[in-house]
PDB file of N, CA and C in Angstrom:
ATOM      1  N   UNK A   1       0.843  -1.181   0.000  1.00  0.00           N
ATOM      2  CA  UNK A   1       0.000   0.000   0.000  1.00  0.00           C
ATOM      3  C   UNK A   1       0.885   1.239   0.000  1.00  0.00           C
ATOM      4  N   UNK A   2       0.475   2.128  -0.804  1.00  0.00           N
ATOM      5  CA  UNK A   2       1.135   3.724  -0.802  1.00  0.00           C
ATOM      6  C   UNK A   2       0.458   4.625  -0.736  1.00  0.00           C
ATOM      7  N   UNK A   3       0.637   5.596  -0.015  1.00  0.00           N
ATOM      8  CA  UNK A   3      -0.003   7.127   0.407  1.00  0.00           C
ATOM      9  C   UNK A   3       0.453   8.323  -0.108  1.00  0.00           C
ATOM     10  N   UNK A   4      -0.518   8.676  -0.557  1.00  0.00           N
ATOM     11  CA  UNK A   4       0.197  10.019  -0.612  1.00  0.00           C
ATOM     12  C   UNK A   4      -1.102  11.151  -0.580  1.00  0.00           C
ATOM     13  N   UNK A   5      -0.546  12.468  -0.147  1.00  0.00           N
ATOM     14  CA  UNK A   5      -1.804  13.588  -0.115  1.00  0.00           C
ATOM     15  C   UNK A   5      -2.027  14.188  -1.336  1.00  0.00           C
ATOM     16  N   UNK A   6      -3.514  14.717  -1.357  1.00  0.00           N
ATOM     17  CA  UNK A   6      -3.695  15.411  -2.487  1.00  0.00           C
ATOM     18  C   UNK A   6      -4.700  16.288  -2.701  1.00  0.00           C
ATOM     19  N   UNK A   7      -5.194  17.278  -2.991  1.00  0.00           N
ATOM     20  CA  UNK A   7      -5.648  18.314  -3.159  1.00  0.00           C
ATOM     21  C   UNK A   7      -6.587  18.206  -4.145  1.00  0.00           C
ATOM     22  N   UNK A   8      -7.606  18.454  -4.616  1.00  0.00           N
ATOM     23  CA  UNK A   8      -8.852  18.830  -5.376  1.00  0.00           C
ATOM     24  C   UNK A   8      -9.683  19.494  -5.407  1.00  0.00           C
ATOM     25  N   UNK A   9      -9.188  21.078  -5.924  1.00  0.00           N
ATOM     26  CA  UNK A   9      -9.681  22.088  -5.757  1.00  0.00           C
ATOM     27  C   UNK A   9     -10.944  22.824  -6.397  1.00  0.00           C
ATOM     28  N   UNK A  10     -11.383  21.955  -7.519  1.00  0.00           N
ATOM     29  CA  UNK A  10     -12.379  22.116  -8.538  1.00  0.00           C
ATOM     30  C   UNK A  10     -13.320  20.821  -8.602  1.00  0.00           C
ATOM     31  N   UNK A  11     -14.492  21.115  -9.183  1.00  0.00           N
ATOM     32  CA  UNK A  11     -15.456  20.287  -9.747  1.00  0.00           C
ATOM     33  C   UNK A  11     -14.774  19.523 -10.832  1.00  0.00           C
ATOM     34  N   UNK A  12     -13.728  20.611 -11.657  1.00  0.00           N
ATOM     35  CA  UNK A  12     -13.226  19.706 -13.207  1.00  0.00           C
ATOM     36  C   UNK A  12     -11.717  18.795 -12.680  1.00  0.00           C
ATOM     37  N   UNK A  13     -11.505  19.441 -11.355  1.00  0.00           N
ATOM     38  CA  UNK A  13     -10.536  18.453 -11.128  1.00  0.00           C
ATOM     39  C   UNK A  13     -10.717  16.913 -10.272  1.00  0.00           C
ATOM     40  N   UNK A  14     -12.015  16.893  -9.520  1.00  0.00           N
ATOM     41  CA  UNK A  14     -12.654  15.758  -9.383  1.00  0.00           C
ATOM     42  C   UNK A  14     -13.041  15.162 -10.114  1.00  0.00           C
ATOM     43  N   UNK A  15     -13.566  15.168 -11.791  1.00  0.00           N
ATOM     44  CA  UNK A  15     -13.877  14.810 -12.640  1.00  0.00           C
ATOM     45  C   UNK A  15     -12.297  14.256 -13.380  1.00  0.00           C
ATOM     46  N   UNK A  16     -11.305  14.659 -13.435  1.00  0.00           N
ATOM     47  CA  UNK A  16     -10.313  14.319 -14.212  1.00  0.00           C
ATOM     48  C   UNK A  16      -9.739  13.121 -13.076  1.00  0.00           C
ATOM     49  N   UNK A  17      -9.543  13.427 -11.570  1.00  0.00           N
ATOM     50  CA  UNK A  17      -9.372  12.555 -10.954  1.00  0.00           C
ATOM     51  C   UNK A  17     -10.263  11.319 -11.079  1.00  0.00           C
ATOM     52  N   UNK A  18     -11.092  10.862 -11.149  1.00  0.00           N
ATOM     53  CA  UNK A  18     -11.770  10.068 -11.173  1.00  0.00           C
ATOM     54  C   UNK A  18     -11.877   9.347 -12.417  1.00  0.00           C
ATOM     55  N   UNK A  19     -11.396  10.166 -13.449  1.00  0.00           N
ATOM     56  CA  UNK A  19     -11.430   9.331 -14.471  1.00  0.00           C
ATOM     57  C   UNK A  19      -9.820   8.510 -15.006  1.00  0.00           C
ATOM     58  N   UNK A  20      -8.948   8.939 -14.234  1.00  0.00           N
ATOM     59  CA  UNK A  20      -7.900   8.346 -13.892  1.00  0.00           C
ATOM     60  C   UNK A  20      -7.556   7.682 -13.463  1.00  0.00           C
ATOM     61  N   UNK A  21      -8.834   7.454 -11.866  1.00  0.00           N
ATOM     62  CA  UNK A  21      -8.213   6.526 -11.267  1.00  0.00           C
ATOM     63  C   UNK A  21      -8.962   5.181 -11.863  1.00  0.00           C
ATOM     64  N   UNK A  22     -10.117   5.603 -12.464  1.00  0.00           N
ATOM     65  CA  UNK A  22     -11.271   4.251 -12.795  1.00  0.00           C
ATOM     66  C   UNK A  22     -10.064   3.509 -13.865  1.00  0.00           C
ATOM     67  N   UNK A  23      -9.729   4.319 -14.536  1.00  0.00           N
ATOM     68  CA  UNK A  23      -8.577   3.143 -15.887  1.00  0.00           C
ATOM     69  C   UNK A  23      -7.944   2.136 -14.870  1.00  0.00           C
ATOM     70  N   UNK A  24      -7.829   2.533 -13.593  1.00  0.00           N
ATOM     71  CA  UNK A  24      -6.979   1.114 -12.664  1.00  0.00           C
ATOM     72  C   UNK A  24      -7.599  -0.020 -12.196  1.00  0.00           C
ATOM     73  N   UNK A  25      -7.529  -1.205 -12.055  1.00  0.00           N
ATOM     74  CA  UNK A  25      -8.589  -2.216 -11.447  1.00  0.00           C
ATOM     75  C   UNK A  25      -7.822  -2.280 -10.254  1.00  0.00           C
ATOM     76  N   UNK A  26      -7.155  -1.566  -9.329  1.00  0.00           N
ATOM     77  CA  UNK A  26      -6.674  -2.092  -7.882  1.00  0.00           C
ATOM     78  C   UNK A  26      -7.431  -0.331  -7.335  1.00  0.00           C
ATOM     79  N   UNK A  27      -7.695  -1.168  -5.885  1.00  0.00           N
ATOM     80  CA  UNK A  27      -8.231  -0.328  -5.430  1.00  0.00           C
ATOM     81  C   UNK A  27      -7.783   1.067  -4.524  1.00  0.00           C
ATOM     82  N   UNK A  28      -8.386   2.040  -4.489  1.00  0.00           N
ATOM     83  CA  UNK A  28      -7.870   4.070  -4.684  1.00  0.00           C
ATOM     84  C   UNK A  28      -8.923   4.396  -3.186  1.00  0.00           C
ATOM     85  N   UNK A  29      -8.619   4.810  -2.050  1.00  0.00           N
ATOM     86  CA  UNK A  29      -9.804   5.019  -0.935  1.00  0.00           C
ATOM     87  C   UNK A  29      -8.961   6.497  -1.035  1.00  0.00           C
ATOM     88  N   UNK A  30      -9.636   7.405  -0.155  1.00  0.00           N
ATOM     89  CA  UNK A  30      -9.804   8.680  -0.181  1.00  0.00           C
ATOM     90  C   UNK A  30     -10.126   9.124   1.024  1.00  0.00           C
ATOM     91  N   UNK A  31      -9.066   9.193   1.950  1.00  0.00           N
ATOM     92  CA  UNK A  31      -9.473   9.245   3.849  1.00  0.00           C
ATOM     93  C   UNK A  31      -9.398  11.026   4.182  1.00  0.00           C
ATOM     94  N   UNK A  32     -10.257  11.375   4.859  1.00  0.00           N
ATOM     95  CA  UNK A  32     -10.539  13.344   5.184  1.00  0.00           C
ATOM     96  C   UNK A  32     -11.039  12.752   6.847  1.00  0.00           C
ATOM     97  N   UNK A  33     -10.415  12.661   7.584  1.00  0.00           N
ATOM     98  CA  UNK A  33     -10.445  12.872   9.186  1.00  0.00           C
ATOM     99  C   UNK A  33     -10.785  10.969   9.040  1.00  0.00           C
ATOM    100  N   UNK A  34     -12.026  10.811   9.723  1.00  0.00           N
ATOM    101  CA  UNK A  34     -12.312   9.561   9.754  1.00  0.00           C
ATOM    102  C   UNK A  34     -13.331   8.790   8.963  1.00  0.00           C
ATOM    103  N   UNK A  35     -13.362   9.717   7.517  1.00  0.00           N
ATOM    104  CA  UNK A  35     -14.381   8.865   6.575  1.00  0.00           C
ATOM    105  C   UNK A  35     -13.322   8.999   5.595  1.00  0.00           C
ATOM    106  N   UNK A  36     -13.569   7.405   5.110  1.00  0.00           N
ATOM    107  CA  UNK A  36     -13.100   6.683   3.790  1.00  0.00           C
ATOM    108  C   UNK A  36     -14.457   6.941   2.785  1.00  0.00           C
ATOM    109  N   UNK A  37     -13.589   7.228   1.310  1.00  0.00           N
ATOM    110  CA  UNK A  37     -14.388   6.879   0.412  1.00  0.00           C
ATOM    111  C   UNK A  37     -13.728   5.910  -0.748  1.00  0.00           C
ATOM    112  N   UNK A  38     -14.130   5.335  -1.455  1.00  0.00           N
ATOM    113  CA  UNK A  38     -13.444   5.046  -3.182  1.00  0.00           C
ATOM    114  C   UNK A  38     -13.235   5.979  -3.814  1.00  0.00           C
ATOM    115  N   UNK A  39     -12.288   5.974  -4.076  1.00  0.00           N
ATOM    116  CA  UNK A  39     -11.432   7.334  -4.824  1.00  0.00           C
ATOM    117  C   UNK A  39     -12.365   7.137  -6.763  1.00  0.00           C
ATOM    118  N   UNK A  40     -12.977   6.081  -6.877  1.00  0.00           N
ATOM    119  CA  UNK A  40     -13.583   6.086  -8.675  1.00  0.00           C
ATOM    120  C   UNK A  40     -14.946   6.849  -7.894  1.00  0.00           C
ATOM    121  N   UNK A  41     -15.375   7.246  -6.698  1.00  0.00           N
ATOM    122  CA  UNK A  41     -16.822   7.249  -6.712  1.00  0.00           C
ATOM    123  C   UNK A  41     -17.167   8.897  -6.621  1.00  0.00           C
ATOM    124  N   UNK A  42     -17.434   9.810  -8.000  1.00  0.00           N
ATOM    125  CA  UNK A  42     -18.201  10.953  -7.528  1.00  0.00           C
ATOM    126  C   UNK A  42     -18.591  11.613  -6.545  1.00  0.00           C
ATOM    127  N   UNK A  43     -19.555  11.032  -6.297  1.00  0.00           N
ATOM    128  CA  UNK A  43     -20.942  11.599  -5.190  1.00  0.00           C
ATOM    129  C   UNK A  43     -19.649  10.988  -3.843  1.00  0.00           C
ATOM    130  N   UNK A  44     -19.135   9.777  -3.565  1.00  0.00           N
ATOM    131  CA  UNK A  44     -18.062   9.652  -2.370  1.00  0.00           C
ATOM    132  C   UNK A  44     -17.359  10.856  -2.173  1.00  0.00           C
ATOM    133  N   UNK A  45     -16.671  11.613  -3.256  1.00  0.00           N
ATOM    134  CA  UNK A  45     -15.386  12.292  -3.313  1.00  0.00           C
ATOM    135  C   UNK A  45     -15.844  13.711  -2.299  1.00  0.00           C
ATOM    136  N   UNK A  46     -17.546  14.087  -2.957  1.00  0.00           N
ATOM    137  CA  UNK A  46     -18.082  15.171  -2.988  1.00  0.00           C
ATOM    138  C   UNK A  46     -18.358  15.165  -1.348  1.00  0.00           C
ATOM    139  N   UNK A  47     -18.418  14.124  -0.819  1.00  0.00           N
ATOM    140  CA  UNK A  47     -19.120  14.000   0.671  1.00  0.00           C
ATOM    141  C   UNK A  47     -18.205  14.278   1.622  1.00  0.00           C
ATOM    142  N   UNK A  48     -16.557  14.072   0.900  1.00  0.00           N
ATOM    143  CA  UNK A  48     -15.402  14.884   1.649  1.00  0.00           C
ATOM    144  C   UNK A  48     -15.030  16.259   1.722  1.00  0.00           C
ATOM    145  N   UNK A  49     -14.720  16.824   2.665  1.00  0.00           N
ATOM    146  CA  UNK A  49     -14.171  18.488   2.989  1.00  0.00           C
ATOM    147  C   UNK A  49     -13.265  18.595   2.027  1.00  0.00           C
ATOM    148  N   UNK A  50     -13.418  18.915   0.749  1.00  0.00           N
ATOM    149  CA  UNK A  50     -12.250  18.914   0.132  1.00  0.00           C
ATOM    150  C   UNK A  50     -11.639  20.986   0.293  1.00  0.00           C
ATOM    151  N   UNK A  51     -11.805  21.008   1.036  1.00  0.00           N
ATOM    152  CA  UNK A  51     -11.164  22.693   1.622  1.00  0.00           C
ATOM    153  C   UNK A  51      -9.993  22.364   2.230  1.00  0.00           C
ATOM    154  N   UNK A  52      -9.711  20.670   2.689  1.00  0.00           N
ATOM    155  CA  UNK A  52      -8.309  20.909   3.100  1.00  0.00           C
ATOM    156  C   UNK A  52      -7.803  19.780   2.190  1.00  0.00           C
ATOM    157  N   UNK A  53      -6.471  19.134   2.521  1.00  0.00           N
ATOM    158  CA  UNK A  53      -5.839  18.134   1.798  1.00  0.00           C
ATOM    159  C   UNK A  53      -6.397  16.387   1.961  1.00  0.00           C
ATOM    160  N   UNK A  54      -6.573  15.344   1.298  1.00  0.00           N
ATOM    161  CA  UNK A  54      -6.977  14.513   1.657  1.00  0.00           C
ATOM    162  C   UNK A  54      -6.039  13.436   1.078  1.00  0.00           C
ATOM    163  N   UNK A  55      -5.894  12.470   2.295  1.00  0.00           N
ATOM    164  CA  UNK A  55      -4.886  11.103   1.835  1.00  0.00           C
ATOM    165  C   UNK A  55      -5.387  10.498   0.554  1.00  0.00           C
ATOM    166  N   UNK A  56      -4.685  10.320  -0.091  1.00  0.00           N
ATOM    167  CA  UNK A  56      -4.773   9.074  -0.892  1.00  0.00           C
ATOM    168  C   UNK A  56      -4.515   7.992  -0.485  1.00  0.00           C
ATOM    169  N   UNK A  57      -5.158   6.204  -0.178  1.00  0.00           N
ATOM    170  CA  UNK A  57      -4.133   5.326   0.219  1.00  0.00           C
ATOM    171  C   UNK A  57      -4.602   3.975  -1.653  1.00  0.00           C
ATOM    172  N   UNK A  58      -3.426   3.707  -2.118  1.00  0.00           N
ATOM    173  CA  UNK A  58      -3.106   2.888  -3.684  1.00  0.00           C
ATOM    174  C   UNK A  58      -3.080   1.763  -2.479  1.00  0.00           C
ATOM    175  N   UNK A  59      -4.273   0.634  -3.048  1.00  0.00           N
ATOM    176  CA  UNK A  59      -3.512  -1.040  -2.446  1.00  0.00           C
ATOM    177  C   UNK A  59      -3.571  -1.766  -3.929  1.00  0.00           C
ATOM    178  N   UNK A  60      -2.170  -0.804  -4.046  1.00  0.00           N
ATOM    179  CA  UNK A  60      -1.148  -2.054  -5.038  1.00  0.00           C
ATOM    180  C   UNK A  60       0.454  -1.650  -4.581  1.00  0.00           C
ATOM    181  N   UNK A  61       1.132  -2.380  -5.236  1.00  0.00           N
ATOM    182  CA  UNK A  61       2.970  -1.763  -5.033  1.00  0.00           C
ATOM    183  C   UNK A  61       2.902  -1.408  -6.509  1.00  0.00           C
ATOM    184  N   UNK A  62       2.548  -1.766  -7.503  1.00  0.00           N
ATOM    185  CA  UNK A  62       2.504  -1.515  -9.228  1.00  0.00           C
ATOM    186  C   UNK A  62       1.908  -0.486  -9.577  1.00  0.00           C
ATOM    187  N   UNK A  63       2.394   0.444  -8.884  1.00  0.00           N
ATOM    188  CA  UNK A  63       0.991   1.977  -9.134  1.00  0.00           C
ATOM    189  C   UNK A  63       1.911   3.081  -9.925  1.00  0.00           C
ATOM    190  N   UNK A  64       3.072   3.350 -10.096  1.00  0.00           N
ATOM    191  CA  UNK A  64       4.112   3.813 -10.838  1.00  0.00           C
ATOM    192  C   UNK A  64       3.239   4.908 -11.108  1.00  0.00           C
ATOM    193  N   UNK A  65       2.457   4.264 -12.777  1.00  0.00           N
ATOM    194  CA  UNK A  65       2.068   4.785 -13.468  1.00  0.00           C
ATOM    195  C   UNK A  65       0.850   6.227 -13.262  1.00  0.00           C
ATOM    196  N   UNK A  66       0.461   4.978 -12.251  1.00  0.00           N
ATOM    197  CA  UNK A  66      -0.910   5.724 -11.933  1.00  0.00           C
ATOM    198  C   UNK A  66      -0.338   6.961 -10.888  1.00  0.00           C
ATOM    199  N   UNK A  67       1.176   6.796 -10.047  1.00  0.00           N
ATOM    200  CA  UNK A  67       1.383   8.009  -9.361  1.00  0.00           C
ATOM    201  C   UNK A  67       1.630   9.451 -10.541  1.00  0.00           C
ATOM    202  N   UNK A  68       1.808   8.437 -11.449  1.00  0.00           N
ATOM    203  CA  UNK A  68       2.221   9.763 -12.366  1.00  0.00           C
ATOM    204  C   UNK A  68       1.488  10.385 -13.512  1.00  0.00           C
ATOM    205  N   UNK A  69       0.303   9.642 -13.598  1.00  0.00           N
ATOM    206  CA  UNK A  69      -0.714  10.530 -14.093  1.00  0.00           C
ATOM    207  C   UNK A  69      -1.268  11.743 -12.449  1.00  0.00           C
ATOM    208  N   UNK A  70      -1.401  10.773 -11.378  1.00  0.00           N
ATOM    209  CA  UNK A  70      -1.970  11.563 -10.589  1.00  0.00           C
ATOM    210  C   UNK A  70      -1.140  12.860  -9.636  1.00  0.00           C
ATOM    211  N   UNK A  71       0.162  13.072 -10.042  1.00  0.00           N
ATOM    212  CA  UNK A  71       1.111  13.633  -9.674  1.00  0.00           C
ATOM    213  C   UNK A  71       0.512  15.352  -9.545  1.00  0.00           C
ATOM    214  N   UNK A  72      -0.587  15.726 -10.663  1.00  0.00           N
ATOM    215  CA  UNK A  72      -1.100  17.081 -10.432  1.00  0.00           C
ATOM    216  C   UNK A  72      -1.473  17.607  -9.440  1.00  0.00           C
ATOM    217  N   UNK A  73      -2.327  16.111  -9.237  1.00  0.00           N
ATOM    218  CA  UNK A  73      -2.846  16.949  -7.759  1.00  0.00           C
ATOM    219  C   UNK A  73      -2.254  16.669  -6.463  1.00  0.00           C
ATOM    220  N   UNK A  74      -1.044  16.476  -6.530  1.00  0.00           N
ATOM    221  CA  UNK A  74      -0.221  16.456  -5.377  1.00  0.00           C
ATOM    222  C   UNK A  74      -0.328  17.607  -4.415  1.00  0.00           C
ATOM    223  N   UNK A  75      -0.520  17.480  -2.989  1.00  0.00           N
ATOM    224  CA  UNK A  75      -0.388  18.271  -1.973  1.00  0.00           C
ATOM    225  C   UNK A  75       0.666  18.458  -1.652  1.00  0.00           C
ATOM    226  N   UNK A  76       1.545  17.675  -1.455  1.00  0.00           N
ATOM    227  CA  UNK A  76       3.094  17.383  -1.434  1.00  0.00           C
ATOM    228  C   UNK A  76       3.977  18.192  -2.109  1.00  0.00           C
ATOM    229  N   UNK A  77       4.334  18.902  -3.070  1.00  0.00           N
ATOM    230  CA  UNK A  77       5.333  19.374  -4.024  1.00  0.00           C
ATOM    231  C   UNK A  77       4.599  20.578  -4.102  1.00  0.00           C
TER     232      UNK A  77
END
């Protein structure tokens, strides 16, 4: 499993996130204090505070790719 934070500051950037992460079949959760969501699920994403930063947690080790499409919305850098 890998973590990392990330930021989603727009409606069009929840929409680009999500359609990024759906191309993956391993699973993307989306933790904001003590609610998890699925990082492919819309209406989930929307139910988080996204006013501050929110974990990402990847359960795969083979996510390379997928860190680097999702590298935009890094909180981190």
């Amino acid at each position: 499993m890998k973590s990392l934070t990330i930021k989603l500051d727009t409606i069009s950037d929840v929409k680009n996130f999500v359609n990024i992460v759906s191309k993956y079949d391993f699973e993307v959760d989306l933790v904001s204090g003590r609610y998890a969501v699925d990082a492919k699920s819309i209406m989930g994403i929307f139910s988080l505070d996204l006013a501050k930063p929110i974990k990402m947690e990847i359960y795969s080790d083979d996510c390379d790719a997928f860190l680097e499409q999702v590298k935009e919305f890094s909180a981190e850098g």
